[in-house]
C-alpha atoms as a PDB file:
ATOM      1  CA  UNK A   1     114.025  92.695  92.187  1.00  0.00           C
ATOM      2  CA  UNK A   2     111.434  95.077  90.987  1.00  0.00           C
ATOM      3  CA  UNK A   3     108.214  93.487  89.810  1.00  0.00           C
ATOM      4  CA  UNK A   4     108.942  95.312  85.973  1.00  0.00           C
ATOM      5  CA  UNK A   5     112.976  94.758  85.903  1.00  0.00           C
ATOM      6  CA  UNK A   6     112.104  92.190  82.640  1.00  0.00           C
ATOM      7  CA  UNK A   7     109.266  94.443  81.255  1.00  0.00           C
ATOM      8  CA  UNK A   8     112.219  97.703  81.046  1.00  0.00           C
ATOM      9  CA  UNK A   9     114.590  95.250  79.651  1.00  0.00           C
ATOM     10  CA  UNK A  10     112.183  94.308  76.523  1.00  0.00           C
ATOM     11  CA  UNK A  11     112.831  97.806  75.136  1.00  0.00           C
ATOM     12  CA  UNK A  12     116.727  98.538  75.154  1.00  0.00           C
ATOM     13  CA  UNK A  13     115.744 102.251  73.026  1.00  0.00           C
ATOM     14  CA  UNK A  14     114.109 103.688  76.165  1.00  0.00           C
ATOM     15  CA  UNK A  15     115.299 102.094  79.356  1.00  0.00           C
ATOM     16  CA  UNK A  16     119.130 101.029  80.111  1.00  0.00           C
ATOM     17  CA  UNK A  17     120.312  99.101  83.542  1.00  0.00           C
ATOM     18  CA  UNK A  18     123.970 100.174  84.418  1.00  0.00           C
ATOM     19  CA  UNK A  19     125.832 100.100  88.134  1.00  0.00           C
ATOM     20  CA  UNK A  20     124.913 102.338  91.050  1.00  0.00           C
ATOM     21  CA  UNK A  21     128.765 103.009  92.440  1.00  0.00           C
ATOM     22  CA  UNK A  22     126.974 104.954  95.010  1.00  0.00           C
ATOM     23  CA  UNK A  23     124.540 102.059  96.442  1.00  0.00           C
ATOM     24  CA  UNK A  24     127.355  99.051  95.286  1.00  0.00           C
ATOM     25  CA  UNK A  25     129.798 101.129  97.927  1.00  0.00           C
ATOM     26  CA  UNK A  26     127.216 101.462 100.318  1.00  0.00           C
ATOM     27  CA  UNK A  27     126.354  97.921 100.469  1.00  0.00           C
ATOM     28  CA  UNK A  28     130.033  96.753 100.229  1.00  0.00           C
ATOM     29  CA  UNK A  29     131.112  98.996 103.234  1.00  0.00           C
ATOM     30  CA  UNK A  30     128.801  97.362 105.369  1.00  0.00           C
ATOM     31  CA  UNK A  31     129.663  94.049 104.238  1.00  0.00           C
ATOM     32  CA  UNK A  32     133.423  95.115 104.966  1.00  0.00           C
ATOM     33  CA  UNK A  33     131.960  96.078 109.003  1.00  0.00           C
ATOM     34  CA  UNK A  34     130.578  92.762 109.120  1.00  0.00           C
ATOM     35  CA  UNK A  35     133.957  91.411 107.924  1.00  0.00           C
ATOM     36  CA  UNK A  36     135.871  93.467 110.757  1.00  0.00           C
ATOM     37  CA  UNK A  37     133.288  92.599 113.392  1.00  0.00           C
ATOM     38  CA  UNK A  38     133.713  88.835 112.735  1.00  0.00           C
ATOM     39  CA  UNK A  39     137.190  89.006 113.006  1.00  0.00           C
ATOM     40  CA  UNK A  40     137.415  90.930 115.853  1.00  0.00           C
ATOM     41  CA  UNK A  41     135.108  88.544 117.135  1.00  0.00           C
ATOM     42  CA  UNK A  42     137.505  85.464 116.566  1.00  0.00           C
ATOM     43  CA  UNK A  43     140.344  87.222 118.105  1.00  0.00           C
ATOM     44  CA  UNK A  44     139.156  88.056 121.005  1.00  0.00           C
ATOM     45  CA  UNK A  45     137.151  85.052 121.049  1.00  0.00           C
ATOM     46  CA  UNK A  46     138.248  83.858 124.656  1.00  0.00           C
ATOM     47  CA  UNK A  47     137.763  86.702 126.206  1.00  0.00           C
ATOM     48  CA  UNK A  48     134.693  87.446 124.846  1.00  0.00           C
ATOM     49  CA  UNK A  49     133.620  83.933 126.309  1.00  0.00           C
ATOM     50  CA  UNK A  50     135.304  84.793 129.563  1.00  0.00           C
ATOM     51  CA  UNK A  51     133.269  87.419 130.521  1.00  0.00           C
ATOM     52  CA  UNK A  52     129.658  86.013 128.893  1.00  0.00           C
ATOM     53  CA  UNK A  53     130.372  83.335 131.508  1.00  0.00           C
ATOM     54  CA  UNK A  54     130.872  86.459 134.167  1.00  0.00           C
ATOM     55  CA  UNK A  55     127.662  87.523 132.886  1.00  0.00           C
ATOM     56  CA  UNK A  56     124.774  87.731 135.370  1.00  0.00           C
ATOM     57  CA  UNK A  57     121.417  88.284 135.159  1.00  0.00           C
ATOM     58  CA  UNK A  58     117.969  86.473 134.821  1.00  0.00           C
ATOM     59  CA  UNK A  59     118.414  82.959 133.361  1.00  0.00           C
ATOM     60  CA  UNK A  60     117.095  83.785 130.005  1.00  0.00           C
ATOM     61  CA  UNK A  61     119.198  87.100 129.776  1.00  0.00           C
ATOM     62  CA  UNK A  62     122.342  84.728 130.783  1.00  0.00           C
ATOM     63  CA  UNK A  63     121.641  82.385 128.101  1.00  0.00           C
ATOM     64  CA  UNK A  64     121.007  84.891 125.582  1.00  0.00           C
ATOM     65  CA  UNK A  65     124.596  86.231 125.954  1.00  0.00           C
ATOM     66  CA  UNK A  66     126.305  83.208 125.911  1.00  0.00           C
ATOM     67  CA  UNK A  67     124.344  81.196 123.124  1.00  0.00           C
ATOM     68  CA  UNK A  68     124.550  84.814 121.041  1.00  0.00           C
ATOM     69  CA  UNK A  69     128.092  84.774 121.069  1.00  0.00           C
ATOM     70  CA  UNK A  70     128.712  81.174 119.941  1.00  0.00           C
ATOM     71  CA  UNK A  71     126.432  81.791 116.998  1.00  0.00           C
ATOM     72  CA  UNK A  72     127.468  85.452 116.349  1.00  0.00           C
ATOM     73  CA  UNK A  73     130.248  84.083 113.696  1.00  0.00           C
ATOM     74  CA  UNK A  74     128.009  82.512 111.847  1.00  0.00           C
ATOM     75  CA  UNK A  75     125.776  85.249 111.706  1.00  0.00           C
ATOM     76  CA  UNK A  76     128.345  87.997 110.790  1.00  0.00           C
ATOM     77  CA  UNK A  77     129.264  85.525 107.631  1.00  0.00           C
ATOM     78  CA  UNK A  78     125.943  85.580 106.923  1.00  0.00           C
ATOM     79  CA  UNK A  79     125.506  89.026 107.023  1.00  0.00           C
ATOM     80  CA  UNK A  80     128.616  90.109 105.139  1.00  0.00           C
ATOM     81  CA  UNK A  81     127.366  87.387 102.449  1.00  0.00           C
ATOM     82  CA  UNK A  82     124.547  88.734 101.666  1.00  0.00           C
ATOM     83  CA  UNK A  83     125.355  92.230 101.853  1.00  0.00           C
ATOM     84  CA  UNK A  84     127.993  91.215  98.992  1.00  0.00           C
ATOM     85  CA  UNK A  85     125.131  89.872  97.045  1.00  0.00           C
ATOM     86  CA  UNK A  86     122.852  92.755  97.789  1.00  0.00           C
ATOM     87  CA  UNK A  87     125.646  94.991  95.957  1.00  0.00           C
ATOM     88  CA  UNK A  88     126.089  92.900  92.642  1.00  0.00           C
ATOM     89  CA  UNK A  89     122.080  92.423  92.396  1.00  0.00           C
ATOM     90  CA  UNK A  90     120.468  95.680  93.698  1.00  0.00           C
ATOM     91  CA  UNK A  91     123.251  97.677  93.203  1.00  0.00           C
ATOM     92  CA  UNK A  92     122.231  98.667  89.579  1.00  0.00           C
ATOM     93  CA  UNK A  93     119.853 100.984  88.279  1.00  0.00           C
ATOM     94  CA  UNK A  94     117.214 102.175  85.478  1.00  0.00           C
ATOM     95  CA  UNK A  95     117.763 105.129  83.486  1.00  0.00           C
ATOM     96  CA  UNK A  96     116.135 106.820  80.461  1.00  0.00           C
ATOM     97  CA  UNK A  97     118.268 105.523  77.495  1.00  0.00           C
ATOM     98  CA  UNK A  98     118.209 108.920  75.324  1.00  0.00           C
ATOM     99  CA  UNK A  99     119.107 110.803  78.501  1.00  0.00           C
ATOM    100  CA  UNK A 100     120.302 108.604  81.312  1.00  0.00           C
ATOM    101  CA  UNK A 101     118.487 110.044  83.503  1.00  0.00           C
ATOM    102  CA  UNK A 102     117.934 107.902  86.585  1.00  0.00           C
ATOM    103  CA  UNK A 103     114.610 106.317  87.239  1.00  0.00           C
ATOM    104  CA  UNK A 104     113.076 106.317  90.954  1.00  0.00           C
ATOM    105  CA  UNK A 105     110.693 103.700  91.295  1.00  0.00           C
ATOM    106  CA  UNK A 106     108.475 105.681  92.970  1.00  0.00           C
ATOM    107  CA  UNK A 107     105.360 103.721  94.224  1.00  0.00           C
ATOM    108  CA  UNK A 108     104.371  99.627  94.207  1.00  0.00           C
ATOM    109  CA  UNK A 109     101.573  97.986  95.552  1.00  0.00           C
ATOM    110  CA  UNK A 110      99.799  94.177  94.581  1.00  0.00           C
ATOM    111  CA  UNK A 111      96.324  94.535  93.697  1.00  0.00           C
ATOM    112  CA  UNK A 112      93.790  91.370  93.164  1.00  0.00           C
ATOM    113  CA  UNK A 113      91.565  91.040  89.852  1.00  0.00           C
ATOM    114  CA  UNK A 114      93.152  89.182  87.122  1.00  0.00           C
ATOM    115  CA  UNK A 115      93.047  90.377  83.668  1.00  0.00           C
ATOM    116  CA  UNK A 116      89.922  92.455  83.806  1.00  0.00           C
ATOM    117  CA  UNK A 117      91.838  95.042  86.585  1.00  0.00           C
ATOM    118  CA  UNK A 118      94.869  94.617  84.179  1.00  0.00           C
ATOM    119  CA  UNK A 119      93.155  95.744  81.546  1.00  0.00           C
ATOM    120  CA  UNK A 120      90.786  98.284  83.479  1.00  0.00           C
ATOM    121  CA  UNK A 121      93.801  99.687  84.541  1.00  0.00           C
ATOM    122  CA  UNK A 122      95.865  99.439  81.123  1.00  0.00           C
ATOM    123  CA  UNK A 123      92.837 101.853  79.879  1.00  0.00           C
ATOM    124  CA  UNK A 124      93.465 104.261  82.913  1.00  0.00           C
ATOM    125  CA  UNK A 125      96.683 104.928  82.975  1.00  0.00           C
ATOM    126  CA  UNK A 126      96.671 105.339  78.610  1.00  0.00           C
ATOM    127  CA  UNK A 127      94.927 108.790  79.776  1.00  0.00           C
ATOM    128  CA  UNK A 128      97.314 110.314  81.188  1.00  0.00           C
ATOM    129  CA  UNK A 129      95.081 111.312  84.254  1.00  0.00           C
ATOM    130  CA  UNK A 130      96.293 110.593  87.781  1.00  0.00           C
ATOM    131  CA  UNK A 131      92.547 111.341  89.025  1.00  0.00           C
ATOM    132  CA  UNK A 132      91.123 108.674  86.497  1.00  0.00           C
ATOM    133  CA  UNK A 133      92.935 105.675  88.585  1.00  0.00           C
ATOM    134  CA  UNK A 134      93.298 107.304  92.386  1.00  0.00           C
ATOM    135  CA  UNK A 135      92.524 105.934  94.807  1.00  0.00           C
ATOM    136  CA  UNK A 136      93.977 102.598  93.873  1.00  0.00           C
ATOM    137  CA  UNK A 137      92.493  99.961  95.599  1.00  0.00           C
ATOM    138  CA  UNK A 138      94.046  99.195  99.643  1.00  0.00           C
ATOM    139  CA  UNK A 139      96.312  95.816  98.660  1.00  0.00           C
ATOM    140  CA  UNK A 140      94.744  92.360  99.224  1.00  0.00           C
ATOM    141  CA  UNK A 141      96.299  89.461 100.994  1.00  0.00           C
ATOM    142  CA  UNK A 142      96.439  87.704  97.300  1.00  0.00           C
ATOM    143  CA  UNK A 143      97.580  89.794  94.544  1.00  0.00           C
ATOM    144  CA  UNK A 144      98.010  89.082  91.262  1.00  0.00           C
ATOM    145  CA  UNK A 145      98.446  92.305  89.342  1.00  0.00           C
ATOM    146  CA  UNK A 146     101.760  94.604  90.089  1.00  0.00           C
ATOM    147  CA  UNK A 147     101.828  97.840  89.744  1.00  0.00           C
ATOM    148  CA  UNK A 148     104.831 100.054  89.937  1.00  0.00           C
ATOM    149  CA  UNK A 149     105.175 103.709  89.348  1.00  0.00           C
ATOM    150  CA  UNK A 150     108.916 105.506  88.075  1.00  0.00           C
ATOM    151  CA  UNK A 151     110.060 108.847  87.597  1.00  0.00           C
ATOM    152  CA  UNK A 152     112.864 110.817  85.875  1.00  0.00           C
ATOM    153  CA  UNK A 153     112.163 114.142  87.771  1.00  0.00           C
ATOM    154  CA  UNK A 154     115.003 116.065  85.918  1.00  0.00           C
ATOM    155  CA  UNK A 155     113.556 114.976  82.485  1.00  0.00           C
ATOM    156  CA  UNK A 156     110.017 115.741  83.782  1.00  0.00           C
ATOM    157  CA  UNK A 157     108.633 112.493  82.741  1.00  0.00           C
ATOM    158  CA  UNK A 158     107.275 109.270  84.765  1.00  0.00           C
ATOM    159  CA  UNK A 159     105.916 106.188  83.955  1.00  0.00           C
ATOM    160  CA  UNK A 160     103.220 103.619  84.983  1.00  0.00           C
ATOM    161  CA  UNK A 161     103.845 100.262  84.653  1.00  0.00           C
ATOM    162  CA  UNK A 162     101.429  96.743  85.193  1.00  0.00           C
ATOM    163  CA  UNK A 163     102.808  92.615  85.807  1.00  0.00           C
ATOM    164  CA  UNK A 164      99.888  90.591  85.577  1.00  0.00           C
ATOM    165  CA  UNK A 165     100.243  86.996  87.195  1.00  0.00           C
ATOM    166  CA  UNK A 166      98.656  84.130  85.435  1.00  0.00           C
ATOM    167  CA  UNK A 167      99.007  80.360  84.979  1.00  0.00           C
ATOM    168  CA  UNK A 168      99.561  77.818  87.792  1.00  0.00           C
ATOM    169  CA  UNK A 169     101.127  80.367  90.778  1.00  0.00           C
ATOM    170  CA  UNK A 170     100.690  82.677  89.258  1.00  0.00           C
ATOM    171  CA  UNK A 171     104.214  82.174  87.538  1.00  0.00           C
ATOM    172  CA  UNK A 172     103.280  83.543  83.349  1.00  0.00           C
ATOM    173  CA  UNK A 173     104.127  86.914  83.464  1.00  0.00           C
ATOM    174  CA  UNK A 174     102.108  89.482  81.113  1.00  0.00           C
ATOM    175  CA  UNK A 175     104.290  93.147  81.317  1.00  0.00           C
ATOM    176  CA  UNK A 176     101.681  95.982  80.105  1.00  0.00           C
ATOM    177  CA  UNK A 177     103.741  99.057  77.979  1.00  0.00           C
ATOM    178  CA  UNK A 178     104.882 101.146  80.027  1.00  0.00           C
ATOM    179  CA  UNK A 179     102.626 103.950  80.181  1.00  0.00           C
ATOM    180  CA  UNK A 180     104.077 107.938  79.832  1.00  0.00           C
ATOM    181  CA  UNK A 181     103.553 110.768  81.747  1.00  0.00           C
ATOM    182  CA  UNK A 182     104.939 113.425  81.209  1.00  0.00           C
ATOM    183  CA  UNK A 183     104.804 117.817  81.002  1.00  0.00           C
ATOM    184  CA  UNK A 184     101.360 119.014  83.066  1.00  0.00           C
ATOM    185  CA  UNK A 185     100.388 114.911  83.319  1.00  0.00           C
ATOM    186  CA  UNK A 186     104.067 114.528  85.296  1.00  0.00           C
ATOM    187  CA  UNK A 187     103.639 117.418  87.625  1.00  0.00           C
ATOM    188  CA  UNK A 188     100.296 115.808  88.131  1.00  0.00           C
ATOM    189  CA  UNK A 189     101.370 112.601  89.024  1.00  0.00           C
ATOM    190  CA  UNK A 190     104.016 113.717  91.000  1.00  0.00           C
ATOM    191  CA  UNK A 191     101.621 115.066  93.046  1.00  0.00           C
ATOM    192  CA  UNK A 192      99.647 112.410  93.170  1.00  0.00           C
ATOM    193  CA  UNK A 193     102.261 110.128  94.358  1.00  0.00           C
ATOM    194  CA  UNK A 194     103.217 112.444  97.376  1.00  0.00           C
ATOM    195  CA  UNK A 195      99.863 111.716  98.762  1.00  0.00           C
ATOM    196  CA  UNK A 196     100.274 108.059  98.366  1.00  0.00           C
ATOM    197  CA  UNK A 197      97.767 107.547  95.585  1.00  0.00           C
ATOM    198  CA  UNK A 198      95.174 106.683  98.383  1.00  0.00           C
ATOM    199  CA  UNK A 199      93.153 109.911  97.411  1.00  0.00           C
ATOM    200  CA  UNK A 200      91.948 111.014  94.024  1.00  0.00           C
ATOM    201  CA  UNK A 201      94.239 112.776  92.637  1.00  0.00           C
ATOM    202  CA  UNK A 202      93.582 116.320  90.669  1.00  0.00           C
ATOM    203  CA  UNK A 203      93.527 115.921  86.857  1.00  0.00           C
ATOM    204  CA  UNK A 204      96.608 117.499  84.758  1.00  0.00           C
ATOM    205  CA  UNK A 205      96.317 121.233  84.394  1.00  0.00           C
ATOM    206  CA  UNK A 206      96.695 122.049  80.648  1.00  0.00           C
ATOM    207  CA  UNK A 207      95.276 123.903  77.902  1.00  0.00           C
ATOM    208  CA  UNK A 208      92.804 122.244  75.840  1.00  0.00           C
ATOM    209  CA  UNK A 209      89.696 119.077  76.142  1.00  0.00           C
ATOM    210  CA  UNK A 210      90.603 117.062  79.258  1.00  0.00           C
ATOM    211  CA  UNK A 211      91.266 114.091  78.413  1.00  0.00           C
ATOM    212  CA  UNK A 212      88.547 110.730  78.310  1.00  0.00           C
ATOM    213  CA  UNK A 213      88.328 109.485  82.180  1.00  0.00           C
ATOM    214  CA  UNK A 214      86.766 105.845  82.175  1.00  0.00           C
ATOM    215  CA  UNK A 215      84.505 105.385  85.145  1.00  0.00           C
ATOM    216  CA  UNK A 216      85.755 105.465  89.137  1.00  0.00           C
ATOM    217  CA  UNK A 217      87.414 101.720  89.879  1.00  0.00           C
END
């Protein structure tokens, strides 16, 4: 689940979650090969055993064959289970509620600093300037700030979005606004985000004062 699935939901007028039929078939297909491999498997069972005890071959490879297929029922349930779950959980989407327009999520990465980075941050992305929070910061082994990056290319608008973790494991959740980019600050975040945000980024190209950067992170 993405980090900001409960942050979109908090504001119903902007964001709406509906089924993917593309992704949901996807996911169920495979689930249906699993299906079909596992019973093919049982079917043929006997033979299948038959000629793993044929097999030859170093001891390990031997082994591997025969063990494999004793457990490769098991496995195949597993796999079509999960692949049924993966299409009633993942197989929905975020779109822009006045124009449902799909949202991409576009970028994530865990970053370490509490609440003054969420905060720092908040302040950053309120300018609408890609080049006043690139490079973001290579991820830690610890995080405790999400951050998560979505775009609705044919409305020309994106959006920024922060999880901060507090509390005893990090288990409170603290969802920012999500932050709007959109016209010459879009294109420039766009562009920002094919690069990986691991460079600075060039500011947004529009008439009039650029807007207030905040100093480099």
């Amino acid at each position: 689940m993405a980090a900001y699935d409960k942050g979109f939901a908090r504001h119903p007028e902007r964001f709406q979650r509906g089924r993917s039929w593309a992704k949901t078939i996807v996911f169920l297909v495979l689930a249906l090969a699993a299906l079909v491999s596992l019973a093919y498997t049982l079917v043929n069972f006997a033979t299948l055993q038959s000629n793993a005890a044929d097999t030859t071959g170093t001891v390990r490879f031997v082994a591997g064959q025969r063990i494999g297929l004793v457990l490769s029922p098991v496995f195949l349930v597993l796999v079509a289970a999960a692949l049924v779950f993966a299409a009633v959980r993942w197989g929905r989407t975020w779109s822009v509620t006045p124009t449902g327009t799909r949202l991409r999520k576009r970028h994530w990465r865990g970053l370490s600093g509490g609440r003054a980075l969420f905060d720092d941050l908040s302040a950053r992305f309120r300018t609408g300037d890609p080049s006043a929070f690139t490079p973001l910061p290579a991820a830690p082994s610890h995080a405790d700030v999400d951050v998560e990056f979505w775009t609705a290319d044919a409305d020309r608008v994106g959006f920024a979005t922060l999880v901060l973790h507090e509390g005893k494991n990090g288990k409170d959740l603290i969802y920012s606004e999500p932050f709007v980019f959109s016209g010459p600050s879009y294109d420039a975040l766009s562009a920002a985000l094919a690069t990986g945000l691991d460079e600075r980024a060039a500011p947004p190209t529009a008439a009039g004062p650029a807007p207030a950067v905040p100093p480099a992170l």
